[in-house]
N, C-alpha and C. Protein backbone atom coordinates (compact mmCIF):
# COMPACT_ATOMS: atom_id res chain seq x y z
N UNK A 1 14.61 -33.04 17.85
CA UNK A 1 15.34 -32.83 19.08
C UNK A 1 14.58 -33.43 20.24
N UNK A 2 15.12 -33.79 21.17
CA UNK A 2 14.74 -34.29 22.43
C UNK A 2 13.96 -33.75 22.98
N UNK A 3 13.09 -33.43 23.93
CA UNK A 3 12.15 -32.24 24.61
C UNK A 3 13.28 -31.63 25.96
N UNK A 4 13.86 -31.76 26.11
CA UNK A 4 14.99 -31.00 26.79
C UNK A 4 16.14 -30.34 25.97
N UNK A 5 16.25 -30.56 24.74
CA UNK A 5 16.93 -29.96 23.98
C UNK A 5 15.88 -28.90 22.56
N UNK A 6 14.60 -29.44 22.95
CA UNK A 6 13.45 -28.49 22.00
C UNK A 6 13.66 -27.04 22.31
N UNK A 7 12.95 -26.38 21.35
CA UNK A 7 12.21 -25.10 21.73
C UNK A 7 11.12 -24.52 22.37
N UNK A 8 11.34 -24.49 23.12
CA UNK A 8 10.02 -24.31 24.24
C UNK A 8 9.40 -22.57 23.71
N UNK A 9 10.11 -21.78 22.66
CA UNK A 9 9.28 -20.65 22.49
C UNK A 9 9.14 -21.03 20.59
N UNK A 10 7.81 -21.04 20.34
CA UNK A 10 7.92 -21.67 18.74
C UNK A 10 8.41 -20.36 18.09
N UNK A 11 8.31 -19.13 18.05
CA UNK A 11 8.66 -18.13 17.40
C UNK A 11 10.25 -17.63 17.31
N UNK A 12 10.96 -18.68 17.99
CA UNK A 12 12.75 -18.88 17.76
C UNK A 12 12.83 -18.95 16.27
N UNK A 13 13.72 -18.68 16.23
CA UNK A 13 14.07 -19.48 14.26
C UNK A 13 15.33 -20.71 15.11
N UNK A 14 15.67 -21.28 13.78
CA UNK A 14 16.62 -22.31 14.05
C UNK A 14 17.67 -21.91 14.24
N UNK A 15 18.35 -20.77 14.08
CA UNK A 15 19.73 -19.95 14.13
C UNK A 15 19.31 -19.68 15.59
N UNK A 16 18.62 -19.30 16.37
CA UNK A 16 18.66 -18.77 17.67
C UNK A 16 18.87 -20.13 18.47
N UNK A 17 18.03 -21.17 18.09
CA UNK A 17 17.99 -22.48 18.71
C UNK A 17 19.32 -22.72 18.76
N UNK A 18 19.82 -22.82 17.68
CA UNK A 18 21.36 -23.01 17.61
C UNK A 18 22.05 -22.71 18.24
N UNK A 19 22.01 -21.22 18.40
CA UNK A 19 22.82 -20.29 19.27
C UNK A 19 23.04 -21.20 20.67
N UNK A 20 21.79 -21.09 20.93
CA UNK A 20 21.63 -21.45 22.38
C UNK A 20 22.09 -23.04 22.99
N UNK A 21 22.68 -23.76 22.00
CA UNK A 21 22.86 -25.20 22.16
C UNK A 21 24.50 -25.07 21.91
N UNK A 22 25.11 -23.95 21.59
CA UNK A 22 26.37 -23.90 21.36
C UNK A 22 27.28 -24.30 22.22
N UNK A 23 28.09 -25.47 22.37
CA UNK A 23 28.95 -25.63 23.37
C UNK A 23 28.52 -26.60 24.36
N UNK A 24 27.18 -27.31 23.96
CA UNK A 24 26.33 -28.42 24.71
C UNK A 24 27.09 -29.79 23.99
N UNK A 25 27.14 -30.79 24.91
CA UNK A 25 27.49 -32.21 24.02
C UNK A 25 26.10 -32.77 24.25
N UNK A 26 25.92 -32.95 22.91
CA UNK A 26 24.90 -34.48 22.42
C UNK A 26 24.91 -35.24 21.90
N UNK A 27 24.29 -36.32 22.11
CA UNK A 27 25.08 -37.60 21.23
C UNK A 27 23.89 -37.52 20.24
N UNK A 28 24.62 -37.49 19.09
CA UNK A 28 23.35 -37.97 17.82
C UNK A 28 24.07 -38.85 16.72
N UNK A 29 23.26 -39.55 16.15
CA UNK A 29 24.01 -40.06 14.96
C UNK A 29 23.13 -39.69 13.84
N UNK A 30 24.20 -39.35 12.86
CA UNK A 30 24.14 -38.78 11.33
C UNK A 30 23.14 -39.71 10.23
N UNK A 31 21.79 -39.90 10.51
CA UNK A 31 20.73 -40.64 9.40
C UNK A 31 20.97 -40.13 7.92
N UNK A 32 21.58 -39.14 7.40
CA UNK A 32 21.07 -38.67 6.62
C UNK A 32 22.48 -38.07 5.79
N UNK A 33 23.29 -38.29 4.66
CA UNK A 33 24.43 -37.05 4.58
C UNK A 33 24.08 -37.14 3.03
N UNK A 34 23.99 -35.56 2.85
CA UNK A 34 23.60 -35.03 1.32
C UNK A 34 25.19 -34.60 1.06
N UNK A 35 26.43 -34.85 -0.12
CA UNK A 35 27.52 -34.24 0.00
C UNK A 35 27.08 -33.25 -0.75
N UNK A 36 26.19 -33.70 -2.02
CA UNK A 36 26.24 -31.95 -2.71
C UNK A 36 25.39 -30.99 -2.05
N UNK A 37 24.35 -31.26 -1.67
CA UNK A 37 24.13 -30.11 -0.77
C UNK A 37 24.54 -29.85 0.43
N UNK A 38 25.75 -30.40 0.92
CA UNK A 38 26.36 -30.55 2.00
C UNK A 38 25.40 -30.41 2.90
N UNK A 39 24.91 -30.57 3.14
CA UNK A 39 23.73 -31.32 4.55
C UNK A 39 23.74 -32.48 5.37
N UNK A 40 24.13 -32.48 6.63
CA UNK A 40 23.99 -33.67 7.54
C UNK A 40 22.58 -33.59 7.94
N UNK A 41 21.93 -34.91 7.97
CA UNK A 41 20.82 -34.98 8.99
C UNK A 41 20.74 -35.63 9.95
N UNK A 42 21.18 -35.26 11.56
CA UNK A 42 21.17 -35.89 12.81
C UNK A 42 19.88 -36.75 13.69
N UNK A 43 19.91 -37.47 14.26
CA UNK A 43 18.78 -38.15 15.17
C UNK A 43 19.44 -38.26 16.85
N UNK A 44 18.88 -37.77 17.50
CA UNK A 44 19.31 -37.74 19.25
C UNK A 44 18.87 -39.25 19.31
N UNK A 45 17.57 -40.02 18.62
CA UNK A 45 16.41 -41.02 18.95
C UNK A 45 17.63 -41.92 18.52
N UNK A 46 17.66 -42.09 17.65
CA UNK A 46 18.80 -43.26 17.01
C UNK A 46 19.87 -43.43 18.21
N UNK A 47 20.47 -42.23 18.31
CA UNK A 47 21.77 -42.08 19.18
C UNK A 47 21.72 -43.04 20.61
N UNK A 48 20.60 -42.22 21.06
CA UNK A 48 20.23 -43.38 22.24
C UNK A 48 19.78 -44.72 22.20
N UNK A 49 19.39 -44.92 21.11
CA UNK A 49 18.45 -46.79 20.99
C UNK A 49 19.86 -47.24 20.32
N UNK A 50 20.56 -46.65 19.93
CA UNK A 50 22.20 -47.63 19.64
C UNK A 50 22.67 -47.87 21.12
N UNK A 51 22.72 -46.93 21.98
CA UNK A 51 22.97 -47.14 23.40
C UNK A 51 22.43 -48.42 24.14
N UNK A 52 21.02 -48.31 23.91
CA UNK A 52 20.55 -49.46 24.79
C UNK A 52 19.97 -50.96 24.09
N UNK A 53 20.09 -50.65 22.83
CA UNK A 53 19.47 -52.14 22.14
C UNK A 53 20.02 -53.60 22.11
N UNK A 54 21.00 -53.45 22.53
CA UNK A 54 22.10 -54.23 22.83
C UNK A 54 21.80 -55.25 24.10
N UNK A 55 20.92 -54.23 24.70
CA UNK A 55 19.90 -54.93 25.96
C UNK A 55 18.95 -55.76 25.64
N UNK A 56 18.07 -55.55 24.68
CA UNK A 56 16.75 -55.63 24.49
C UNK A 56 16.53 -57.32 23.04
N UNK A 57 16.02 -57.96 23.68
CA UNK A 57 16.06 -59.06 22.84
C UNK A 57 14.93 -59.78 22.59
N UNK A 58 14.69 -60.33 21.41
CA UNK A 58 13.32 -60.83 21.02
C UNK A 58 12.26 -61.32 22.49
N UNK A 59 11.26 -61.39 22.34
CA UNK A 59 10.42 -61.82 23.75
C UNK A 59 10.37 -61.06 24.99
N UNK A 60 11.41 -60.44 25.25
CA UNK A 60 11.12 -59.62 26.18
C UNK A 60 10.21 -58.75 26.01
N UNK A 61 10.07 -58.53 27.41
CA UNK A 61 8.74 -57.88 27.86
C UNK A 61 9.26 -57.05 29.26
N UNK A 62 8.43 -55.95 28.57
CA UNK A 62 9.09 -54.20 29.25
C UNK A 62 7.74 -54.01 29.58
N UNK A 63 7.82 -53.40 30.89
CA UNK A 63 6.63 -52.64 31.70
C UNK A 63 6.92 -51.48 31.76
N UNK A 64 5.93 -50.51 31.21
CA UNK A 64 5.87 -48.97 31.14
C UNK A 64 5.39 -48.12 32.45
N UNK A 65 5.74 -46.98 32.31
CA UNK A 65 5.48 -46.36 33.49
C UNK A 65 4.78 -45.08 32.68
């Protein structure tokens, strides 16, 4: 998860995390789909670098802050 969408108390379980994200939109895309164990595995990171890579092209050169 993102650090604005983390757990800022580690002693949450993932069902509370959950709770608390209920009804939030995020963009993630699906890395991962198990059908028999029916399991999706999401990425926020992916979600966004599909957003902007489209920008970003061999040789360039990015200055960090």
């Amino acid at each position: 998860m993102s650090p604005s969408h983390s757990c800022k108390e580690p002693q949450k379980s993932i069902h509370e995390i959950a709770k608390g994200l209920t009804g939030s939109i995020i963009s993630v895309k699906v890395i991962q789909a198990n059908e028999e164990m029916k399991k999706l595995v999401f990425s926020e990171k992916d979600a966004v670098w599909n957003k902007y890579s489209s920008r970003v092209n061999v040789e360039d050169i990015f200055v960090g802050r």
